[in-house]
N, C-alpha and C. Protein backbone atom coordinates (compact mmCIF):
# COMPACT_ATOMS: atom_id res chain seq x y z
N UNK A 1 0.81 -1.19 0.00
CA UNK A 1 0.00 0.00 0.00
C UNK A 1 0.86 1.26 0.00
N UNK A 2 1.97 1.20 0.89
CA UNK A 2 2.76 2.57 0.78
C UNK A 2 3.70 2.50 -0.40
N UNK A 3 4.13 1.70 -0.89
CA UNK A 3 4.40 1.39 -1.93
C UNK A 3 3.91 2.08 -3.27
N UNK A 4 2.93 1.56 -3.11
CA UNK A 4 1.35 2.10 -4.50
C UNK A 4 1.66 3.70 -4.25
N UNK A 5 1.38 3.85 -3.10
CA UNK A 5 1.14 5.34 -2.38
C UNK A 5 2.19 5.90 -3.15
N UNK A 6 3.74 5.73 -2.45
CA UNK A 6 4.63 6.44 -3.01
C UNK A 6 5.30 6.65 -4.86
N UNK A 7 4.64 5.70 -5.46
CA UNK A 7 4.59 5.70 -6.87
C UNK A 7 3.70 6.43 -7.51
N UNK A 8 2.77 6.74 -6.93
CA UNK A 8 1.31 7.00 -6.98
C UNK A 8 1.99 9.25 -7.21
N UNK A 9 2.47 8.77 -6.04
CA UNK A 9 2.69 10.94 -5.78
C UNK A 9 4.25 10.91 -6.76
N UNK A 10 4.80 10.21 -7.31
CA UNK A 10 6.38 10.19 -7.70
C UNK A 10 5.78 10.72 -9.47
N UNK A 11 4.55 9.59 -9.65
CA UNK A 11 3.76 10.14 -10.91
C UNK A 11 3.34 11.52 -10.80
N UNK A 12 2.64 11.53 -10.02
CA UNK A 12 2.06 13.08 -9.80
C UNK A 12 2.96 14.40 -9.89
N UNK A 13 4.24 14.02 -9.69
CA UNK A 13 5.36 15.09 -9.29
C UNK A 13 6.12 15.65 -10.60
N UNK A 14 6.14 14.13 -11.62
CA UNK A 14 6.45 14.49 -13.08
C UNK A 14 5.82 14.79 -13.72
N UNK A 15 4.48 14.61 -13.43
CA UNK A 15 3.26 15.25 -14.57
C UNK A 15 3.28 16.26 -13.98
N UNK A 16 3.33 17.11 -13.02
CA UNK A 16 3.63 18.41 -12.67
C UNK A 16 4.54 19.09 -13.13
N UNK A 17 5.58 18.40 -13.02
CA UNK A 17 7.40 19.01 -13.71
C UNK A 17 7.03 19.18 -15.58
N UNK A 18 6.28 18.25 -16.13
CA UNK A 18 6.44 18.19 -17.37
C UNK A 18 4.93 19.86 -17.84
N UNK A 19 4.04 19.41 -16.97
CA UNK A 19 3.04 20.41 -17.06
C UNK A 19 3.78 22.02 -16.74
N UNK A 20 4.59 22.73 -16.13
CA UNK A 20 5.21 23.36 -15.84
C UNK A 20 5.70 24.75 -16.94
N UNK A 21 6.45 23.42 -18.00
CA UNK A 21 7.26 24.12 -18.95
C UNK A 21 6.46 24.50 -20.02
N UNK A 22 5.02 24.84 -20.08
CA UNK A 22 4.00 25.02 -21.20
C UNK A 22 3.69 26.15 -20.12
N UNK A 23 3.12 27.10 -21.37
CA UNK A 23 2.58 28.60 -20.73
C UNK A 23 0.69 27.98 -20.42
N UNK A 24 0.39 28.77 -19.30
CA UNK A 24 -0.99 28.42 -18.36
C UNK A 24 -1.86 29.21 -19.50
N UNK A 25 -1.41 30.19 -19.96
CA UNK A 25 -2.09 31.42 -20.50
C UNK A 25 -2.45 30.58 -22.13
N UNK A 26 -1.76 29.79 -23.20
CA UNK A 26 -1.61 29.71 -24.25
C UNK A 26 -2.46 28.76 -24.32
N UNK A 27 -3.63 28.69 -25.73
CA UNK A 27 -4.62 27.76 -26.47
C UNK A 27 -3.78 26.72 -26.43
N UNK A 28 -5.17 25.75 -26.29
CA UNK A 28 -4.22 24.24 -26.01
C UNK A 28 -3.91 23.66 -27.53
N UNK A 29 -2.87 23.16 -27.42
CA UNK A 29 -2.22 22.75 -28.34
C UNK A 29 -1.41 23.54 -29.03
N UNK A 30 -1.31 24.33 -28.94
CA UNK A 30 -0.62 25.47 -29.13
C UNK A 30 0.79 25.04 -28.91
N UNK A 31 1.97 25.18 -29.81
CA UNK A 31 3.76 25.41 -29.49
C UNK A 31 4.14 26.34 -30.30
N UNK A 32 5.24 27.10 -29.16
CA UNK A 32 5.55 28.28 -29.54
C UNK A 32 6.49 27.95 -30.70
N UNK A 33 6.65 28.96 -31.89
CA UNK A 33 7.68 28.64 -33.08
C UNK A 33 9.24 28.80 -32.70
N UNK A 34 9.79 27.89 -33.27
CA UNK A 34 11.37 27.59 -32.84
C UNK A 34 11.89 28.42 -33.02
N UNK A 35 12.89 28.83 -32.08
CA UNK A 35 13.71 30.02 -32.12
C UNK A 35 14.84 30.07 -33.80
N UNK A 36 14.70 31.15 -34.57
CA UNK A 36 15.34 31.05 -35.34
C UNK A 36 17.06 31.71 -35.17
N UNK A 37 17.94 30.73 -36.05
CA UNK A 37 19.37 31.18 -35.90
C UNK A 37 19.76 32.64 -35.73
N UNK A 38 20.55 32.94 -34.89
CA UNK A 38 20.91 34.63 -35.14
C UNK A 38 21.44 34.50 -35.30
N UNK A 39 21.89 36.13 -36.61
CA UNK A 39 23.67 36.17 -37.38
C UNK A 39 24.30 36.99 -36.13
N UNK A 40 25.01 36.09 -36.07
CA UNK A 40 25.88 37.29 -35.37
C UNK A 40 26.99 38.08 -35.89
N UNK A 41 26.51 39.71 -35.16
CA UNK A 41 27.37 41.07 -35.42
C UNK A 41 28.09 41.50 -35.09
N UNK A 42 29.54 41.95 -35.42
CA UNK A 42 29.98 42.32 -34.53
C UNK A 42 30.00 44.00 -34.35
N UNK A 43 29.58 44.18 -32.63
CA UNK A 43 29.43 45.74 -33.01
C UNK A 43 30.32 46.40 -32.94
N UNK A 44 30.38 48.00 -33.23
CA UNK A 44 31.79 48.99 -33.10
C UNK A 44 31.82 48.76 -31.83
N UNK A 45 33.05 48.85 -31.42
CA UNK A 45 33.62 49.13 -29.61
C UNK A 45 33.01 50.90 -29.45
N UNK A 46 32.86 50.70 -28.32
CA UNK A 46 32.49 51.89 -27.43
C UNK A 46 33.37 52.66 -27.00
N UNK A 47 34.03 54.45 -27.26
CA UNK A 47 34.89 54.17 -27.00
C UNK A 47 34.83 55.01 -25.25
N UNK A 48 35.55 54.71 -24.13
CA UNK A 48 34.95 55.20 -22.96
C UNK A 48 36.30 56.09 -22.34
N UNK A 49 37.62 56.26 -23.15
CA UNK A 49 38.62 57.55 -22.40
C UNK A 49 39.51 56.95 -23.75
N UNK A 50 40.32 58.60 -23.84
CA UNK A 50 41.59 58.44 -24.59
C UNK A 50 42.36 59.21 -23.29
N UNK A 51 43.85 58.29 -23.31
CA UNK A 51 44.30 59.08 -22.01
C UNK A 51 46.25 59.16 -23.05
N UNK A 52 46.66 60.19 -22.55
CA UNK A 52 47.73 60.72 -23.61
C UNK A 52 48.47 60.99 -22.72
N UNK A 53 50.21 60.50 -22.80
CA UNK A 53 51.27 60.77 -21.66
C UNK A 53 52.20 62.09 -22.63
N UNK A 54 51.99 63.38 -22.00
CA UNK A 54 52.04 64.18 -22.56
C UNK A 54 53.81 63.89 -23.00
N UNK A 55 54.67 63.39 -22.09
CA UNK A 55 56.21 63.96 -22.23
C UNK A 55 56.18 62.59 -23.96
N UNK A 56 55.94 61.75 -23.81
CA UNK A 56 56.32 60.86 -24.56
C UNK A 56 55.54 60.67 -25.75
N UNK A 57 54.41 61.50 -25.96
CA UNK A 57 53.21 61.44 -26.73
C UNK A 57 52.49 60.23 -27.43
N UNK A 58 52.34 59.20 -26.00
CA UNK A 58 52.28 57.60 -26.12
C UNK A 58 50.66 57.99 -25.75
N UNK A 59 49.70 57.43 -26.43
CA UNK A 59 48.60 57.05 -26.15
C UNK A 59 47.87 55.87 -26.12
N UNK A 60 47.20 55.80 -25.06
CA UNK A 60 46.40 54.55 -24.81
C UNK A 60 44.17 55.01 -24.95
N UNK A 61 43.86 54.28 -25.53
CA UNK A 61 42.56 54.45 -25.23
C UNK A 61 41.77 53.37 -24.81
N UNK A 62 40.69 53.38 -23.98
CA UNK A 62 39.52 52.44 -23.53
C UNK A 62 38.51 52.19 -24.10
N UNK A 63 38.86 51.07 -25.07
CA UNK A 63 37.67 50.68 -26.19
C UNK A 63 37.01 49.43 -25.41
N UNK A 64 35.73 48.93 -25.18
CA UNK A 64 34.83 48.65 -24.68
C UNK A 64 35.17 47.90 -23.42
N UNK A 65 35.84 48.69 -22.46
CA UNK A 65 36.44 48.21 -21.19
C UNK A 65 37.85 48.15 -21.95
N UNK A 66 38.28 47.93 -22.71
CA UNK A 66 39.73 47.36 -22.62
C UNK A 66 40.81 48.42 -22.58
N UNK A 67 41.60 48.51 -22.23
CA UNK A 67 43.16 49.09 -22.97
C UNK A 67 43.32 49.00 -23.92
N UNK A 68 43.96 49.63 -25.10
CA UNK A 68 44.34 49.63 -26.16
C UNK A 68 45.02 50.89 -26.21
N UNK A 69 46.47 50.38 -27.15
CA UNK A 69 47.37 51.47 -27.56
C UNK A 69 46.93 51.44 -29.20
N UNK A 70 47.96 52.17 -29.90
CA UNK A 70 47.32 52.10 -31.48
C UNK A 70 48.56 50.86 -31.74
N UNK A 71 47.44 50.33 -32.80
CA UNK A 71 48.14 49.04 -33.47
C UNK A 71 47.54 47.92 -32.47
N UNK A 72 46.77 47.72 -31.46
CA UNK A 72 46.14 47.34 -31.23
C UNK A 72 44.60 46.92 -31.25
N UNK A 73 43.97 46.13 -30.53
CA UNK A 73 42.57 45.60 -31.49
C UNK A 73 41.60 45.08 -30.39
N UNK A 74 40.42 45.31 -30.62
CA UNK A 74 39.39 44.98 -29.55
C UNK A 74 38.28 44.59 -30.76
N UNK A 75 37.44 43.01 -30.10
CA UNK A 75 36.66 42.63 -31.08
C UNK A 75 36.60 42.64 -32.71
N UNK A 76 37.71 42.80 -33.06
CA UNK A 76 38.05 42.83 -34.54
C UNK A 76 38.84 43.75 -35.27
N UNK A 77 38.46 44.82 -34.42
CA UNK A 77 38.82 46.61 -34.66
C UNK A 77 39.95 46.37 -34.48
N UNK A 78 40.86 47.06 -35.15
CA UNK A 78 42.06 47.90 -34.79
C UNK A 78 42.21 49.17 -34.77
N UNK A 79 43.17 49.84 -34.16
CA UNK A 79 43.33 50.94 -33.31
C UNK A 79 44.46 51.40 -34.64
N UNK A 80 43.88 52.21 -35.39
CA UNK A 80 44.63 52.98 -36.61
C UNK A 80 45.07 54.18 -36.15
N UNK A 81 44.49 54.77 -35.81
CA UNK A 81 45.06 56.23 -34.82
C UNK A 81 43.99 56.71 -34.00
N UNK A 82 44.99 57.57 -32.88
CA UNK A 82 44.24 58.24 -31.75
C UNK A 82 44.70 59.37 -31.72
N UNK A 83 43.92 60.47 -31.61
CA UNK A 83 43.91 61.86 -31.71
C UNK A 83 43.42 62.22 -29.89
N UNK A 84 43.43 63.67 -29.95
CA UNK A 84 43.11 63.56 -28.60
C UNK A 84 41.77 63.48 -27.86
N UNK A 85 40.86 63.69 -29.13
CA UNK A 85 38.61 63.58 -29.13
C UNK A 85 38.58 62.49 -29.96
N UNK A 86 39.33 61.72 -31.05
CA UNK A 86 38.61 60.92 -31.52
C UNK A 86 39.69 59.64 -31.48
N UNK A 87 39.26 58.71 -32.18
CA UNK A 87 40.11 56.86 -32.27
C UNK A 87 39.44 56.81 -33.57
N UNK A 88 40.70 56.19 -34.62
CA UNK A 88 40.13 55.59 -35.72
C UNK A 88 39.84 54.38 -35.75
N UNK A 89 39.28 53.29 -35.96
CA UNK A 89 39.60 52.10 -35.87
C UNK A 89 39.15 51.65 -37.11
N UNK A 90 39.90 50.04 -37.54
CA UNK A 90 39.69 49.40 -38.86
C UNK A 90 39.29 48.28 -39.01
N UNK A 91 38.48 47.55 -39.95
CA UNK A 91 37.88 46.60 -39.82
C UNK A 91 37.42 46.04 -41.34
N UNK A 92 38.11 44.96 -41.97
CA UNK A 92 37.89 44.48 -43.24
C UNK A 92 37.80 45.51 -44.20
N UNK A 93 38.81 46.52 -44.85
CA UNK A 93 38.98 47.28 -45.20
C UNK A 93 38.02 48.74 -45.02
N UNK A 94 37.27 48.61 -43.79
CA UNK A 94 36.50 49.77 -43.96
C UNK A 94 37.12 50.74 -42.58
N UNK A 95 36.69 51.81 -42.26
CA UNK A 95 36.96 52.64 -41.44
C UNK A 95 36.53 53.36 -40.51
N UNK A 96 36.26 53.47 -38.80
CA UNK A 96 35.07 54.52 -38.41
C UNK A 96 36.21 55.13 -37.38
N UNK A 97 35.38 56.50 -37.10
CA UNK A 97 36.01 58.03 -36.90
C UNK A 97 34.87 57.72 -35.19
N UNK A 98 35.59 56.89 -34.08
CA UNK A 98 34.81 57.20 -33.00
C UNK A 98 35.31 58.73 -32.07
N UNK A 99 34.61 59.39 -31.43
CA UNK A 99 34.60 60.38 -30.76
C UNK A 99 33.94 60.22 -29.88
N UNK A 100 34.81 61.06 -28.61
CA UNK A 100 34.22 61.33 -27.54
C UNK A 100 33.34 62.40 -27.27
N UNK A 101 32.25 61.79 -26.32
CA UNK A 101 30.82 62.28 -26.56
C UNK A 101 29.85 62.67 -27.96
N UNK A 102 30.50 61.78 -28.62
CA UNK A 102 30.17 62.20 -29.96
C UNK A 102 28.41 61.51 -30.55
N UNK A 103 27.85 62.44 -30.56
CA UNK A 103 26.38 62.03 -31.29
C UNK A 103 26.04 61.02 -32.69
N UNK A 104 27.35 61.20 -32.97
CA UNK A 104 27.17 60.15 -34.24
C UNK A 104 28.52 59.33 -34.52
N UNK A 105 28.05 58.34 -35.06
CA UNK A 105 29.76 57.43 -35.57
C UNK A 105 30.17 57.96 -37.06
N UNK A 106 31.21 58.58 -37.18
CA UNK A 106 31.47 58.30 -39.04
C UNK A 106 31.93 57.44 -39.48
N UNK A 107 31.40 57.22 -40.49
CA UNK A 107 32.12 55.98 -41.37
C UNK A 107 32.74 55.90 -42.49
N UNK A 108 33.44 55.73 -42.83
CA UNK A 108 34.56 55.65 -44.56
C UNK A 108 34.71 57.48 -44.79
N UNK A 109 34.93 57.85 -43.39
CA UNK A 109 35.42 59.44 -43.93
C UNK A 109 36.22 59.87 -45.11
């Protein structure tokens, strides 16, 4: 009998677990459509400080968290030049003009 019993609620516990993962709200029979592949992009780095050692005129800038000097590369980009408001960076022959606080990105200036 406790036996029965405990098989009895062990059923009950997976038809619960399996009932679970379906929305309460959605027409029955209803399955949601399969998630389709995303391309993935890669985006421009962000750029967040250019910091410039005045005696040696060595610059480093902070492209999306990272360090980077020029000739260096974050997510694909490379670090073509740094000015003291903007970072060029390069990417499969094309080019963008990031700036600080800058409202817009340029591209293939």
């Amino acid at each position: 009998m406790a036996k029965s019993l405990f098989i009895a609620l062990g059923l009950m516990v997976l038809a619960g677990a399996a009932n679970a993962t379906q929305d309460p709200t959605a027409p029955l029979g209803w399955q949601a459509p399969a998630a389709k592949p995303s391309v993935s992009q890669s985006w421009l780095p962000s750029l967040e400080g250019i910091f410039c050692d005045k005696a040696s005129q060595d610059c480093t800038v902070v492209l999306s968290g990272k360090m980077v000097s020029q000739g260096g590369s974050v997510n694909g980009y490379q670090v073509a030049a740094i000015y003291d408001d903007a970072v060029i960076v390069k990417r499969g022959g094309r080019q963008w003009r990031l700036e600080m606080f800058a409202d817009n990105i340029k591209s293939d200036f």
